[in-house]
PDB file of N, CA and C in Angstrom:
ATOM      1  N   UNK A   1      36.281  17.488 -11.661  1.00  0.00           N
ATOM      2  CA  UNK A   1      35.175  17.596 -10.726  1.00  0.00           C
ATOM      3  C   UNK A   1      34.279  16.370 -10.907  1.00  0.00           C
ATOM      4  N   UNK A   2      33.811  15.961 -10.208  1.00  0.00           N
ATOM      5  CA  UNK A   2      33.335  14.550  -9.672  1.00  0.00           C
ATOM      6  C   UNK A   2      31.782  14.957 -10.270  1.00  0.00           C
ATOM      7  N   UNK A   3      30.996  13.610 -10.483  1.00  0.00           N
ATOM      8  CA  UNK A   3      29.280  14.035 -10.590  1.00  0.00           C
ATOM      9  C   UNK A   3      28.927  14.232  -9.499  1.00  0.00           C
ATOM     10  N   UNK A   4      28.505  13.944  -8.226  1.00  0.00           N
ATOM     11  CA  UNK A   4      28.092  14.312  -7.423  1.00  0.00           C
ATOM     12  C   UNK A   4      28.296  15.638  -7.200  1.00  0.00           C
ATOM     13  N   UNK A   5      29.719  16.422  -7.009  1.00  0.00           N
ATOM     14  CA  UNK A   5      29.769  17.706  -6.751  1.00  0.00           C
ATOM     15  C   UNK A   5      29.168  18.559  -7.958  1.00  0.00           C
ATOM     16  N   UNK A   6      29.476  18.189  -9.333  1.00  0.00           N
ATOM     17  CA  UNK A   6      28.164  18.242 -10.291  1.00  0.00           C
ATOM     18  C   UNK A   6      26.939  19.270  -9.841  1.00  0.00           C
ATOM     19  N   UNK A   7      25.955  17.852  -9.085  1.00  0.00           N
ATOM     20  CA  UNK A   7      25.048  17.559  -9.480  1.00  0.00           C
ATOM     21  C   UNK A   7      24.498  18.746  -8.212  1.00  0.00           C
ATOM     22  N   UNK A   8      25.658  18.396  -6.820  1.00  0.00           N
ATOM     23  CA  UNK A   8      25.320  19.391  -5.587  1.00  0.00           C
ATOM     24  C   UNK A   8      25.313  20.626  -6.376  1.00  0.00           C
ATOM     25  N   UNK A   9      26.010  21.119  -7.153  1.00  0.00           N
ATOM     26  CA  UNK A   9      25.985  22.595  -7.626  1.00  0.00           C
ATOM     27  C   UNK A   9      24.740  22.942  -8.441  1.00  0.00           C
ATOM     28  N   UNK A  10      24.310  21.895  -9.227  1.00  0.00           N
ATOM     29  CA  UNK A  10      22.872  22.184  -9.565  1.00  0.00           C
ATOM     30  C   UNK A  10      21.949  22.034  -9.086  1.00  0.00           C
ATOM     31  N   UNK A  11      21.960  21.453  -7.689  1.00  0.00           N
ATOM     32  CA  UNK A  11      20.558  21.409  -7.175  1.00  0.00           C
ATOM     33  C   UNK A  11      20.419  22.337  -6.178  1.00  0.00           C
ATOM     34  N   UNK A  12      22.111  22.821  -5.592  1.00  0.00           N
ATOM     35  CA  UNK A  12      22.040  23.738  -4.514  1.00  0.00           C
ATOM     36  C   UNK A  12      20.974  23.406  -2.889  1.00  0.00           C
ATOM     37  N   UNK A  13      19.979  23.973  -2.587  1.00  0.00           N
ATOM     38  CA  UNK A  13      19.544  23.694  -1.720  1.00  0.00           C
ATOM     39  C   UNK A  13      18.656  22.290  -1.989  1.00  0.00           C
ATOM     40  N   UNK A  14      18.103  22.072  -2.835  1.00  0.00           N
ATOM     41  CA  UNK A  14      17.514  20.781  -2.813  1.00  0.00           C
ATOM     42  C   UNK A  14      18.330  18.895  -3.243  1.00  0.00           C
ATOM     43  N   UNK A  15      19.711  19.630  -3.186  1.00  0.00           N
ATOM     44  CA  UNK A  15      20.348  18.526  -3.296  1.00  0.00           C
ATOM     45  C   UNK A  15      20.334  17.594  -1.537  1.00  0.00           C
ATOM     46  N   UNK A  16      19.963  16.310  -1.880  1.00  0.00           N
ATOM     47  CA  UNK A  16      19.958  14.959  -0.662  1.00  0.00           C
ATOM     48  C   UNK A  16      18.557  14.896  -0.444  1.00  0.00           C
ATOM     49  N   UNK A  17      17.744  15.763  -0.800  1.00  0.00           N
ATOM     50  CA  UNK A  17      15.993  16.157  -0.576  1.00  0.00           C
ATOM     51  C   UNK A  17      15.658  14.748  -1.548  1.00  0.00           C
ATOM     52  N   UNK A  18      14.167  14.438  -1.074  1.00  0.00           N
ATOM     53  CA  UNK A  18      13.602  13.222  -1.942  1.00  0.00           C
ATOM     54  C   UNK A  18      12.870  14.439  -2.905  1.00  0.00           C
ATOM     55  N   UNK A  19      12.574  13.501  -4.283  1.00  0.00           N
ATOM     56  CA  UNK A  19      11.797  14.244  -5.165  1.00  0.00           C
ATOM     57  C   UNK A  19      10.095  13.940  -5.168  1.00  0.00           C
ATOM     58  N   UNK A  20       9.340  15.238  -5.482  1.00  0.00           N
ATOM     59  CA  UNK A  20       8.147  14.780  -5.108  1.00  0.00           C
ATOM     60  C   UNK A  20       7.616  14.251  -6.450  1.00  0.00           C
ATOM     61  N   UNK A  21       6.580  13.506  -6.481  1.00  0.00           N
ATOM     62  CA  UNK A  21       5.797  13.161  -7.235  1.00  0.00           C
ATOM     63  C   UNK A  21       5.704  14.017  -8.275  1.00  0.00           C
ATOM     64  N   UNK A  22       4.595  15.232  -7.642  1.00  0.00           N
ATOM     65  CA  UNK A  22       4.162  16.078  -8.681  1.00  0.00           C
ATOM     66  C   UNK A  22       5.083  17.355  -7.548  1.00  0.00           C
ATOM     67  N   UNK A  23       4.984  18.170  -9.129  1.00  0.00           N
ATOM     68  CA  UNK A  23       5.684  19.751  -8.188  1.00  0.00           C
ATOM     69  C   UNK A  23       4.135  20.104  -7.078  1.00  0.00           C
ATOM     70  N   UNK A  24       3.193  20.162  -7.463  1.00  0.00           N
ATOM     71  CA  UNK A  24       2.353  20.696  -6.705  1.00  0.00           C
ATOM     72  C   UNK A  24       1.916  19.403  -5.874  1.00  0.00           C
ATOM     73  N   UNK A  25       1.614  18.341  -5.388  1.00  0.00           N
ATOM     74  CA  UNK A  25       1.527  17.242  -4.788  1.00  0.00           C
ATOM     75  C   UNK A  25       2.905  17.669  -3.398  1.00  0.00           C
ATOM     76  N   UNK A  26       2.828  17.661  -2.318  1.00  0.00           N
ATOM     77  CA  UNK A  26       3.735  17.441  -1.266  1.00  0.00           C
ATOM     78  C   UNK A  26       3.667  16.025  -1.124  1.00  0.00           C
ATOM     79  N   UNK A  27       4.004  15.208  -1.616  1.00  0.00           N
ATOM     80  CA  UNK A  27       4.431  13.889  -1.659  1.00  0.00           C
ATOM     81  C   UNK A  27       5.402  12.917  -2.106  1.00  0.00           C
ATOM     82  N   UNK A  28       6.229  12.401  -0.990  1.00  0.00           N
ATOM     83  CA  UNK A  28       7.525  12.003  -2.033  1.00  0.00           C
ATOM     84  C   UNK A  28       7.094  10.388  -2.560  1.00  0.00           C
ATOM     85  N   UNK A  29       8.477  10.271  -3.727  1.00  0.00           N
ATOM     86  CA  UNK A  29       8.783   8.989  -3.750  1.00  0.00           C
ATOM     87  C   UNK A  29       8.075   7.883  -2.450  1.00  0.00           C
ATOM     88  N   UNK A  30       9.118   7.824  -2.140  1.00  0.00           N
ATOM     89  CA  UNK A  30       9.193   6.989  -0.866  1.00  0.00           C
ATOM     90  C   UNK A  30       7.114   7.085  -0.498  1.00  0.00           C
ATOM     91  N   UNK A  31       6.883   8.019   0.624  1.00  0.00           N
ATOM     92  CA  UNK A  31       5.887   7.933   0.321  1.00  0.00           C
ATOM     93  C   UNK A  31       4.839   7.075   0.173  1.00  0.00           C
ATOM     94  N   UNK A  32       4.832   7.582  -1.322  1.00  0.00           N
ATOM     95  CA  UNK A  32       4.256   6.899  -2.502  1.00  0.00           C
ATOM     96  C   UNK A  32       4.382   5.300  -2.433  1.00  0.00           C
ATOM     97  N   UNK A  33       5.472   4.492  -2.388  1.00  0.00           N
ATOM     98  CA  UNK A  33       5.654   3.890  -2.282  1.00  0.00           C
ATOM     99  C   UNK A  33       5.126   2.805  -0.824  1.00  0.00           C
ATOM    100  N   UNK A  34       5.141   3.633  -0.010  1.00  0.00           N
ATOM    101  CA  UNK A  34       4.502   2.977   1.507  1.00  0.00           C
ATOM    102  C   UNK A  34       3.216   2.730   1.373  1.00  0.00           C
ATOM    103  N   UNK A  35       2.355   4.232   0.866  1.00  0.00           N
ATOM    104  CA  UNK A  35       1.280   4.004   0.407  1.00  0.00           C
ATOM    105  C   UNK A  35       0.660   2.891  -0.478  1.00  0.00           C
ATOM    106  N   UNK A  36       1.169   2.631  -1.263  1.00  0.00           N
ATOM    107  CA  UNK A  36       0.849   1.422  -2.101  1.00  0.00           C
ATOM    108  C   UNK A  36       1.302  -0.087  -1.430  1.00  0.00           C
ATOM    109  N   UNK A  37       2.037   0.001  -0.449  1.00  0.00           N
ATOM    110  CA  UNK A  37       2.895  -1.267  -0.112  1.00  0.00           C
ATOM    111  C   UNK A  37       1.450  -1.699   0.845  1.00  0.00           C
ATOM    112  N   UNK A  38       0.930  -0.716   1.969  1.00  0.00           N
ATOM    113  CA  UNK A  38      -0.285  -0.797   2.935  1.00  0.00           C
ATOM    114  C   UNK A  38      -1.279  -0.949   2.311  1.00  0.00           C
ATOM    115  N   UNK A  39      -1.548  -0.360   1.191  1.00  0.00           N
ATOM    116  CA  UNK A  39      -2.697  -0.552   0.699  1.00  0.00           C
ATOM    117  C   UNK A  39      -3.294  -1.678   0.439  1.00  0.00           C
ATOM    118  N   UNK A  40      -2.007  -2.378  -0.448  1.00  0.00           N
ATOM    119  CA  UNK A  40      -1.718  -3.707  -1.190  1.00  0.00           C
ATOM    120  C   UNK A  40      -2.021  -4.618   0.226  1.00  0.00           C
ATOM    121  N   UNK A  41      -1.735  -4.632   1.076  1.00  0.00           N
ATOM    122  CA  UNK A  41      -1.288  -5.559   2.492  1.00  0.00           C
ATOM    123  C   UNK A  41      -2.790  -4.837   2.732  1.00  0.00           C
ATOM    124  N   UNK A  42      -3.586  -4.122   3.064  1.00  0.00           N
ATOM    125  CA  UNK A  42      -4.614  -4.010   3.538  1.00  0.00           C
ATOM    126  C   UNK A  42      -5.783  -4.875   2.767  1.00  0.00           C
ATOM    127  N   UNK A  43      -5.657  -4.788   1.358  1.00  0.00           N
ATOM    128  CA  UNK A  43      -6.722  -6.017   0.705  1.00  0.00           C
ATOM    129  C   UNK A  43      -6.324  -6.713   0.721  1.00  0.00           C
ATOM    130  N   UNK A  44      -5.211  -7.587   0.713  1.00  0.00           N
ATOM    131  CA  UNK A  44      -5.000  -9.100   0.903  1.00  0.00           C
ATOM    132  C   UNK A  44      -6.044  -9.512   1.697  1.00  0.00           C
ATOM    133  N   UNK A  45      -5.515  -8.387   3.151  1.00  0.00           N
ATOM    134  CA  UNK A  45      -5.949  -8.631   4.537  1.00  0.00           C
ATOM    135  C   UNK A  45      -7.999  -8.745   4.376  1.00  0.00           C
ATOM    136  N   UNK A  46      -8.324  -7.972   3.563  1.00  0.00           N
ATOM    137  CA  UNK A  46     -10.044  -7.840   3.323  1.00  0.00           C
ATOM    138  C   UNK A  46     -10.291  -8.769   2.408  1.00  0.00           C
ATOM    139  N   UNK A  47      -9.622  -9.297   1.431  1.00  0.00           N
ATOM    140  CA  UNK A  47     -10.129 -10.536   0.954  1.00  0.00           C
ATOM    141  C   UNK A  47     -10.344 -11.764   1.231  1.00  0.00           C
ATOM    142  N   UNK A  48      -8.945 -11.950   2.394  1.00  0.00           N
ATOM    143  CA  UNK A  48      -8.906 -12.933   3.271  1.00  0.00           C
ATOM    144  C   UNK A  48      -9.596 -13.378   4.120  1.00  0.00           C
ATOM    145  N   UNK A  49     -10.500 -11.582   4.751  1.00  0.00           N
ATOM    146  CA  UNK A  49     -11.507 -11.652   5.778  1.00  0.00           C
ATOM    147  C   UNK A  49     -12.699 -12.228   4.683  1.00  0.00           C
ATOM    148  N   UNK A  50     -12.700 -12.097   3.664  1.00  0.00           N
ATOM    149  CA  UNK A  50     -13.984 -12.070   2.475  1.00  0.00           C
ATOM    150  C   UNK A  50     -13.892 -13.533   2.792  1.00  0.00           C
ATOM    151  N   UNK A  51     -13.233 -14.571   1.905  1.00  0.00           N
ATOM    152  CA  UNK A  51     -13.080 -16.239   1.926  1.00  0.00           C
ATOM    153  C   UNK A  51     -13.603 -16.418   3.109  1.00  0.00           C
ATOM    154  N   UNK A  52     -12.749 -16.046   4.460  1.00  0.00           N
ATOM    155  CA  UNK A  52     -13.496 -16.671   5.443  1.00  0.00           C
ATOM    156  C   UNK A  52     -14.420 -16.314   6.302  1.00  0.00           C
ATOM    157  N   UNK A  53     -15.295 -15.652   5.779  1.00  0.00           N
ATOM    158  CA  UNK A  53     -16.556 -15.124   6.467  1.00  0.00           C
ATOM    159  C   UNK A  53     -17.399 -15.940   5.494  1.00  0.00           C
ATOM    160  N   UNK A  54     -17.311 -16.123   4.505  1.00  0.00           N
ATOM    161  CA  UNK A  54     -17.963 -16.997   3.453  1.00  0.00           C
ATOM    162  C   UNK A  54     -17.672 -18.309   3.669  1.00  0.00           C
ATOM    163  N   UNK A  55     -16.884 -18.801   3.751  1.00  0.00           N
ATOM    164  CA  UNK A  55     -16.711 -20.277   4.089  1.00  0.00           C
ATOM    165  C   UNK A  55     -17.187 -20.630   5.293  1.00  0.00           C
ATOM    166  N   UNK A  56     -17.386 -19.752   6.746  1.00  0.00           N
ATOM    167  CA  UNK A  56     -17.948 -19.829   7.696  1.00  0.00           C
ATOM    168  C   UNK A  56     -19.306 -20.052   7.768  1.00  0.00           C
ATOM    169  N   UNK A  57     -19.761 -18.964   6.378  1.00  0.00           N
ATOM    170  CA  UNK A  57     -21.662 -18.708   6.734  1.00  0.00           C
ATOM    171  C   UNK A  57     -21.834 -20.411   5.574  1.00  0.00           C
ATOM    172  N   UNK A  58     -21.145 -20.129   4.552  1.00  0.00           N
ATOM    173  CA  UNK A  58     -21.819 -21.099   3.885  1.00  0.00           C
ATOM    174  C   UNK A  58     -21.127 -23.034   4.082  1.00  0.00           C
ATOM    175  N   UNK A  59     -19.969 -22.833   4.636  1.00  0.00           N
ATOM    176  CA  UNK A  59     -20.017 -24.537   5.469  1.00  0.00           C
ATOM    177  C   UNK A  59     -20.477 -24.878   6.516  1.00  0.00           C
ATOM    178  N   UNK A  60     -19.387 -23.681   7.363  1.00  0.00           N
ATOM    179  CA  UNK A  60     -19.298 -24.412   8.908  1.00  0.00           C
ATOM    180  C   UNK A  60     -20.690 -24.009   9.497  1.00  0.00           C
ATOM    181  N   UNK A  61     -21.478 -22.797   8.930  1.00  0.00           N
ATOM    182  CA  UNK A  61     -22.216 -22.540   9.800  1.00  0.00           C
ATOM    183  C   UNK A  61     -23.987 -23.406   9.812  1.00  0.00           C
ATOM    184  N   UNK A  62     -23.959 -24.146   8.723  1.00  0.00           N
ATOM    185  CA  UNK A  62     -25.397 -25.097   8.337  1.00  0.00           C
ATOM    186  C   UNK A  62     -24.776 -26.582   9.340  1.00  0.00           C
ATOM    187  N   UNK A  63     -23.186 -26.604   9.361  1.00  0.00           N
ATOM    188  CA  UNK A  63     -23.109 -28.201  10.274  1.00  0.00           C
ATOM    189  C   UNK A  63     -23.290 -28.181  11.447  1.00  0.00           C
ATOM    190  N   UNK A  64     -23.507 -26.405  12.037  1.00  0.00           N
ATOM    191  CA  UNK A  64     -23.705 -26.393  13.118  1.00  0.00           C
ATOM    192  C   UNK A  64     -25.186 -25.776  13.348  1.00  0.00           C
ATOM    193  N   UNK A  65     -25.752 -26.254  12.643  1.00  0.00           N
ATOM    194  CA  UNK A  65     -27.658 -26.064  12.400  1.00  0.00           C
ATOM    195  C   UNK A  65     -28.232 -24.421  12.419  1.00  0.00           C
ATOM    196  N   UNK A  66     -26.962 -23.244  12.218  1.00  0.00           N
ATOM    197  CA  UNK A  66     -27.011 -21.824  12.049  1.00  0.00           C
ATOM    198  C   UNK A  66     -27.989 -21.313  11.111  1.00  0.00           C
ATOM    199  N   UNK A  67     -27.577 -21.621   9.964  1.00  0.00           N
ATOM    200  CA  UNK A  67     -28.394 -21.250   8.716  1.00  0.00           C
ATOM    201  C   UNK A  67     -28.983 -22.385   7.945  1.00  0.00           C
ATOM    202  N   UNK A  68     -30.208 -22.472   7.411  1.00  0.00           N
ATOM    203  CA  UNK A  68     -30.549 -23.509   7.108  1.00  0.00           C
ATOM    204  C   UNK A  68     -30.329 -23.668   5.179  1.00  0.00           C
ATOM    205  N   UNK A  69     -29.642 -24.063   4.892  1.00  0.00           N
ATOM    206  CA  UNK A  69     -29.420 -24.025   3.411  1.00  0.00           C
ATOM    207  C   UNK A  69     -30.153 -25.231   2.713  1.00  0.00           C
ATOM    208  N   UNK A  70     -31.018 -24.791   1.347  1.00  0.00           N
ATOM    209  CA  UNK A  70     -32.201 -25.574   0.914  1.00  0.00           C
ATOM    210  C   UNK A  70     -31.005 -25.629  -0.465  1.00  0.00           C
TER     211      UNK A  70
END
């Protein structure tokens, strides 16, 4: 007998199912994983906005007589 057929006999109905995180958490793997992938890609995205909202107020925006920096 093969592992897979194994492994189908011990898991019975939850065999091909993703596993969750926590037993009490409804959240899988996978998931989990997306979550962190967007997250990660969402602050890049806010730090990026950070640099250049800052480089805007504090270069470009005094050469164009905006803010007056002493």
């Amino acid at each position: 007998m093969g592992d897979s057929k194994r492994r189908k006999e011990a898991l019975g109905e939850n065999y091909g199912q993703q596993a969750y995180i926590l037993p009490w958490l409804p959240i899988t793997k996978t998931q989990a994983q997306q979550f962190v992938k967007w997250s990660n890609r969402g602050a890049w995205i806010g730090i990026s906005f950070l640099i250049g909202t800052w480089v805007t107020i504090r270069f470009i925006g005094p050469s164009f007589g905006w803010w007056q920096v002493n």
